[in-house]
N, C-alpha and C. Protein backbone atom coordinates (compact mmCIF):
# COMPACT_ATOMS: atom_id res chain seq x y z
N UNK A 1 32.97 24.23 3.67
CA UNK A 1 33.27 24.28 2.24
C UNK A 1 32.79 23.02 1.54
N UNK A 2 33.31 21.98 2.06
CA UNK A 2 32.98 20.63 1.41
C UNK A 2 31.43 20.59 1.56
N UNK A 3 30.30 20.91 2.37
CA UNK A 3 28.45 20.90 2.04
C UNK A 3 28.11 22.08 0.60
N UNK A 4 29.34 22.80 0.54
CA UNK A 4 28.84 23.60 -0.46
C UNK A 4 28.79 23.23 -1.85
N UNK A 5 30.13 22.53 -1.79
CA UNK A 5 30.76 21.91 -3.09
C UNK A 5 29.57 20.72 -3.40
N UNK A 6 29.26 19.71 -2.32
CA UNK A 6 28.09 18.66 -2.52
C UNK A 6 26.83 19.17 -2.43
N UNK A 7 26.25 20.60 -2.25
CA UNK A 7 25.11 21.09 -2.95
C UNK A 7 24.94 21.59 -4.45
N UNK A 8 26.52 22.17 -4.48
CA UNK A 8 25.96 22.29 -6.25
C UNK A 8 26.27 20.99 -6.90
N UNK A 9 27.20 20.17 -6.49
CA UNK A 9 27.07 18.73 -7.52
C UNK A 9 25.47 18.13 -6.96
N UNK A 10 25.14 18.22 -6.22
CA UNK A 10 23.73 17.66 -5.91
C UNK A 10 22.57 18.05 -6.88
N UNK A 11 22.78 19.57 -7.07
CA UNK A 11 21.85 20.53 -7.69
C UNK A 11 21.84 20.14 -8.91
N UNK A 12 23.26 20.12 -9.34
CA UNK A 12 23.45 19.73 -10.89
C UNK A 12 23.21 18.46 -11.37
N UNK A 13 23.37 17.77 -10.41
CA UNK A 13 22.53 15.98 -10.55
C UNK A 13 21.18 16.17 -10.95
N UNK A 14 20.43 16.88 -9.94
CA UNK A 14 19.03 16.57 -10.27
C UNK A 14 19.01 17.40 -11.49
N UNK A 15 19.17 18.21 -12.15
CA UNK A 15 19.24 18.78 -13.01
C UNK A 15 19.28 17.89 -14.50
N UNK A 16 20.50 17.33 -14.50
CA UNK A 16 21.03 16.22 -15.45
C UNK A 16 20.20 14.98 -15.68
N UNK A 17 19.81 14.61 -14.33
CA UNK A 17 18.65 13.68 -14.27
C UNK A 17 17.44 13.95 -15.13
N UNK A 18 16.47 15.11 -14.24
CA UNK A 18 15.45 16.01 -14.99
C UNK A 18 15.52 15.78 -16.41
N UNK A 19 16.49 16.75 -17.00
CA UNK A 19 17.08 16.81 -18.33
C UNK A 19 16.83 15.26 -19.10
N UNK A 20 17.42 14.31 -18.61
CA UNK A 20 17.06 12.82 -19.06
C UNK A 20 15.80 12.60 -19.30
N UNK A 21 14.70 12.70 -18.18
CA UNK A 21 13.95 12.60 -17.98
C UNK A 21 12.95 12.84 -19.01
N UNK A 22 13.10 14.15 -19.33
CA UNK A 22 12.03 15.33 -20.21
C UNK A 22 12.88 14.56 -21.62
N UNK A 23 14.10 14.36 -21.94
CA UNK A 23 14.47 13.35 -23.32
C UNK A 23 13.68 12.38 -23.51
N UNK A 24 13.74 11.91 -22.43
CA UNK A 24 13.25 10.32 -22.34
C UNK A 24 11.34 10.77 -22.96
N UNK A 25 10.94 11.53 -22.17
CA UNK A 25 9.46 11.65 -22.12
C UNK A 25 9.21 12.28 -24.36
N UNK A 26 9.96 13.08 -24.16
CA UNK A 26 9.64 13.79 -25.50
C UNK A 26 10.26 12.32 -26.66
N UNK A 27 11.10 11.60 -26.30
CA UNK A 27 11.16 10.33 -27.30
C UNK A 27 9.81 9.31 -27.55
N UNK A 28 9.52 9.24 -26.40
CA UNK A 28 8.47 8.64 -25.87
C UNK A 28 6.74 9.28 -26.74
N UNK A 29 6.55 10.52 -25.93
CA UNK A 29 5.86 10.47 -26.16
C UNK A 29 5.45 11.42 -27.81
N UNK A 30 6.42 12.78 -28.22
CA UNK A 30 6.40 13.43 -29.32
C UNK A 30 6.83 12.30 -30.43
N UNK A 31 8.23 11.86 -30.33
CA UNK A 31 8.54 11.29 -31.57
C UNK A 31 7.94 9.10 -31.99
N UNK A 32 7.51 9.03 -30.85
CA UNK A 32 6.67 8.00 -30.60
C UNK A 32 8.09 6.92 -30.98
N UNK A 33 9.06 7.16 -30.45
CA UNK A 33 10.28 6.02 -30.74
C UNK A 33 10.45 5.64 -29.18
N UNK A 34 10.25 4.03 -29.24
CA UNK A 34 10.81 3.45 -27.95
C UNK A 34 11.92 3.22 -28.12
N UNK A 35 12.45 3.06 -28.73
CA UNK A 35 14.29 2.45 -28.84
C UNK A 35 14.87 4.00 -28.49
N UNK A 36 14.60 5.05 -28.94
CA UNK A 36 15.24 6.53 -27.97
C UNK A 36 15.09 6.60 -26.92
N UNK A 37 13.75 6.53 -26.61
CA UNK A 37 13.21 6.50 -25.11
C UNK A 37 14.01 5.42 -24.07
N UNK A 38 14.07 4.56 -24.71
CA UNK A 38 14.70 3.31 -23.55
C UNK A 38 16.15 4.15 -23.70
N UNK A 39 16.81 4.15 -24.50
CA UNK A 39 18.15 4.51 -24.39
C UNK A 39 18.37 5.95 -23.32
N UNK A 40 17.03 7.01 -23.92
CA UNK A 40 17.39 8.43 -22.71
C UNK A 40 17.09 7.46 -21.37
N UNK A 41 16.18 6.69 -21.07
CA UNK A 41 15.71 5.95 -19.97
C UNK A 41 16.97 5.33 -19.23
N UNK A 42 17.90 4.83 -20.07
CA UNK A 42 19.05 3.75 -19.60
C UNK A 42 20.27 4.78 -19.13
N UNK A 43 20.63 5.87 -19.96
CA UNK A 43 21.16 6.77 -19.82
C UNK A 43 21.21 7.53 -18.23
N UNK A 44 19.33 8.12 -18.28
CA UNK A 44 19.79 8.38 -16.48
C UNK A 44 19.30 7.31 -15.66
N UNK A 45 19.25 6.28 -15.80
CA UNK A 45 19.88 5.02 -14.88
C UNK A 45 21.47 5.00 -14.34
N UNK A 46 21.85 5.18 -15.56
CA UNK A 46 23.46 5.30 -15.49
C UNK A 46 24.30 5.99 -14.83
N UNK A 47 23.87 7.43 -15.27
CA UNK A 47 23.80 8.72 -14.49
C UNK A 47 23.35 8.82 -13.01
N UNK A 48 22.05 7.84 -12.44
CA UNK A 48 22.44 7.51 -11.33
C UNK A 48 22.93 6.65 -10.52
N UNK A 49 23.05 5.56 -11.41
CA UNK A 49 24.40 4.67 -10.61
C UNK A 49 25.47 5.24 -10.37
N UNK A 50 26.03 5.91 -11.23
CA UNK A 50 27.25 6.58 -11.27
C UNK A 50 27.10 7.67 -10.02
N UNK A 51 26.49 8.52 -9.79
CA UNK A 51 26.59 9.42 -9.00
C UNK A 51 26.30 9.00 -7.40
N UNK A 52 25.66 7.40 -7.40
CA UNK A 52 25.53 6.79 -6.07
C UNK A 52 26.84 6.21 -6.16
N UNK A 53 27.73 5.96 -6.81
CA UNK A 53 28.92 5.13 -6.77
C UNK A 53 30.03 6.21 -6.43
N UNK A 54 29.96 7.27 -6.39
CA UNK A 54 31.02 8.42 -6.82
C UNK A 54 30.63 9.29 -5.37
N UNK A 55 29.62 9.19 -4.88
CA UNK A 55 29.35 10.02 -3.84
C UNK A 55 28.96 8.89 -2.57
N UNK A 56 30.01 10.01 -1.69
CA UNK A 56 29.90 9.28 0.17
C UNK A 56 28.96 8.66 0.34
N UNK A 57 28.06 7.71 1.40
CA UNK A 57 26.97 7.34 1.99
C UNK A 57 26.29 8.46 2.26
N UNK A 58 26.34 9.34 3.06
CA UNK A 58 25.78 10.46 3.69
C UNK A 58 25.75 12.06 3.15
N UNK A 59 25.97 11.26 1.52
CA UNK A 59 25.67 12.43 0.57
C UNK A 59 24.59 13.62 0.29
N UNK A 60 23.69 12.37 0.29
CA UNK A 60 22.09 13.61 0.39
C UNK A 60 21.68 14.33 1.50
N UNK A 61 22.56 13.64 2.75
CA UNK A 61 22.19 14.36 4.44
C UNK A 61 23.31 15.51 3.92
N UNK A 62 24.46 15.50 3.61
CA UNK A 62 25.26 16.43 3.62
C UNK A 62 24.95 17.42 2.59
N UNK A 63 24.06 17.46 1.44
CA UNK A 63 23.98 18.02 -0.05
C UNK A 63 22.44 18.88 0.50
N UNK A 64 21.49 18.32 1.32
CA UNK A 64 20.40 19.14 1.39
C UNK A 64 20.35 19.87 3.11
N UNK A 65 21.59 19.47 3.49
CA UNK A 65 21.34 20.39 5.09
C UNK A 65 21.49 21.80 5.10
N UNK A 66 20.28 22.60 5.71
CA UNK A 66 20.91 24.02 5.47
C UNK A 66 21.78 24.30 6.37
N UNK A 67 22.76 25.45 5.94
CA UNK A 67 23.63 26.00 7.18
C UNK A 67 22.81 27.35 7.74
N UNK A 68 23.43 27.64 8.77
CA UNK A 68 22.89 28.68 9.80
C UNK A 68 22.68 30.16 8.66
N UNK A 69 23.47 30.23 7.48
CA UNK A 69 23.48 31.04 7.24
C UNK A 69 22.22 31.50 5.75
N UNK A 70 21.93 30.20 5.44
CA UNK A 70 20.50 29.91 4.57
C UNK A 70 19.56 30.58 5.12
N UNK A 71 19.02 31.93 5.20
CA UNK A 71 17.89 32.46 6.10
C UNK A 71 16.66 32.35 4.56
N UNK A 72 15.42 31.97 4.93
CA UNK A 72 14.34 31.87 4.50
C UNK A 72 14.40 32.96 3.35
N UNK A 73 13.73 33.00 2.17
CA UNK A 73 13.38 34.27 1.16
C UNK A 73 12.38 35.06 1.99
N UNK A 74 12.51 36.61 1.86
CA UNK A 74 11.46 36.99 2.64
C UNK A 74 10.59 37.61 1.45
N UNK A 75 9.33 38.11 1.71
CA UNK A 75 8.49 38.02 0.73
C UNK A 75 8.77 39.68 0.37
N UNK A 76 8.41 40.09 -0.80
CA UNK A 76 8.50 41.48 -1.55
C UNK A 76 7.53 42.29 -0.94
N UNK A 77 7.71 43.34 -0.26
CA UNK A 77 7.01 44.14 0.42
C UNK A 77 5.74 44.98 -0.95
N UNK A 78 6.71 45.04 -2.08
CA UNK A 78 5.72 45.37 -2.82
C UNK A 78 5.26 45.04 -3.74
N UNK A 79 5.27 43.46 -3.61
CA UNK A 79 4.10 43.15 -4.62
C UNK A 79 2.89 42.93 -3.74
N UNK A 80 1.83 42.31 -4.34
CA UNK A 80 0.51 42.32 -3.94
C UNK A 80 -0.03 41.29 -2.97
N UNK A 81 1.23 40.41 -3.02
CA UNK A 81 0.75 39.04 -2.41
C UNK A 81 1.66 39.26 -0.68
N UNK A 82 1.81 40.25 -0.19
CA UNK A 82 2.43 41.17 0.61
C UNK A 82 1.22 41.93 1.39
N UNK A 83 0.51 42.28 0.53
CA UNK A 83 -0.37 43.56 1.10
C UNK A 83 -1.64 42.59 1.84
């Protein structure tokens, strides 16, 4: 239970991060403001201090291990990239 719970907070990290990220970039580069940009920039800094401070040592071994029961996507018999 507990690898499940630290894959979706994991998932949703990188997510939140991302999200910063693409702020940061569109301050940057659409509205041509560095003072936004540094701030989305400082923001997920923060966001990841915080989530290295809040989560175990052996967070990311525990957040990306698959369990036995993760079986591979198998491919669509009928689309084309199949045939």
């Amino acid at each position: 239970m507990e690898r499940r719970i630290y894959r979706i907070i994991d998932a949703d990290f990188n997510r939140a991060r991302e999200a910063l990220r693409t702020i940061e970039e569109f301050c940057r580069f659409v509205l041509d403001d560095p003072a936004l940009s540094a701030r989305a920039k400082q923001m997920r800094h923060h966001l990841c201090a915080q989530i290295t401070a809040w989560t175990p040592k052996n967070f990311s071994s525990i957040a990306t291990a698959k369990p036995m029961s993760d079986a591979p996507c198998r491919s669509n018999p009928h689309s084309s990239a199949a045939a």
